[in-house]
Protein backbone atom coordinates (compact mmCIF):
# COMPACT_ATOMS: atom_id res chain seq x y z
CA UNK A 1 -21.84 -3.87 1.78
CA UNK A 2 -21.32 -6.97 4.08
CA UNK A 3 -18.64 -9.06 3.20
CA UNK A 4 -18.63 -12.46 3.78
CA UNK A 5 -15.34 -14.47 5.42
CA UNK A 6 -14.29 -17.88 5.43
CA UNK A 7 -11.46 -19.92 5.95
CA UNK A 8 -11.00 -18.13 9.75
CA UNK A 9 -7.72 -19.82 10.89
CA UNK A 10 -6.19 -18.50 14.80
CA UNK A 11 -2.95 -16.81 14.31
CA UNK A 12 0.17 -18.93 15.33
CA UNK A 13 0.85 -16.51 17.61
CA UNK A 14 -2.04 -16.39 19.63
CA UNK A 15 -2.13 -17.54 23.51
CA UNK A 16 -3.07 -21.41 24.26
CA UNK A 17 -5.63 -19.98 26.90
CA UNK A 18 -7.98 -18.52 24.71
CA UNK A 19 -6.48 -15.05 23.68
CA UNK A 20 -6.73 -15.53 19.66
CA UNK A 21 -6.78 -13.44 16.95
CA UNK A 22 -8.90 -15.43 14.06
CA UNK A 23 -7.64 -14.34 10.09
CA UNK A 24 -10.27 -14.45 7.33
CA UNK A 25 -10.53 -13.80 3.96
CA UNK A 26 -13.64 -12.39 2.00
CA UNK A 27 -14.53 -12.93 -1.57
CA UNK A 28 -13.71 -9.57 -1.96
CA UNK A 29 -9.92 -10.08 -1.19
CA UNK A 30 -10.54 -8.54 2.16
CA UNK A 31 -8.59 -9.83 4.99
CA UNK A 32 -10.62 -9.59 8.36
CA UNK A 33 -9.60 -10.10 11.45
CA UNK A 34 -11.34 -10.79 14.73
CA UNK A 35 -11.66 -11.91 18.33
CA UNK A 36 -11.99 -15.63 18.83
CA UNK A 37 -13.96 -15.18 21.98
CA UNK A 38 -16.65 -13.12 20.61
CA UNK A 39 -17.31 -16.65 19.09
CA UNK A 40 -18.10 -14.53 15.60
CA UNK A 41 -20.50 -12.43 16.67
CA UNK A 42 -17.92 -9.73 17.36
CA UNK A 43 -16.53 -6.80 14.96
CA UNK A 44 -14.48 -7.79 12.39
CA UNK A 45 -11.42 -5.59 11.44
CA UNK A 46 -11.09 -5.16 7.63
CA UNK A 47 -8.24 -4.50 5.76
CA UNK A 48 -7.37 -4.85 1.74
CA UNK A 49 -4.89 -6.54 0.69
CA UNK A 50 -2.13 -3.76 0.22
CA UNK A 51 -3.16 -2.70 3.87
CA UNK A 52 -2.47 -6.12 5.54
CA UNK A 53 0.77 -6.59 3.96
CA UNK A 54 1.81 -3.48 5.18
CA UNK A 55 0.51 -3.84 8.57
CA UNK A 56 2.50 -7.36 8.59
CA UNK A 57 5.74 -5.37 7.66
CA UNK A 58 5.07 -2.76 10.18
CA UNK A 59 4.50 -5.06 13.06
CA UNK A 60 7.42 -7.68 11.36
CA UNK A 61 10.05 -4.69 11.98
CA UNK A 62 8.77 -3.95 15.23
């Protein structure tokens, strides 16, 4: 099933020069992530909720 996202917003800690890492949510409650400068035709990396908080901790404690 295709999931649709909206609301993409670029990370805060993305690169002014055009390397961005877009956040999305889906209806679903899935949080996607992507490449701004596929221009959203690129893949779209899907976690749940549980998922992206720990991946947040995980990269917060790096």
């Amino acid at each position: 099933m295709t999931r649709k996202f909206t609301d993409w917003r670029v990370s805060s800690y993305s690169e002014a020069g055009g390397n961005c890492v877009e956040v999305g949510c889906s209806t679903s409650d899935t949080i996607g992530i992507r490449d701004s400068k596929m221009h959203g035709k690129g893949p779209i990396l899907k976690f749940t909720r549980t998922e992206w908080i720990a991946f947040l901790e995980s990269i917060r404690s790096s």
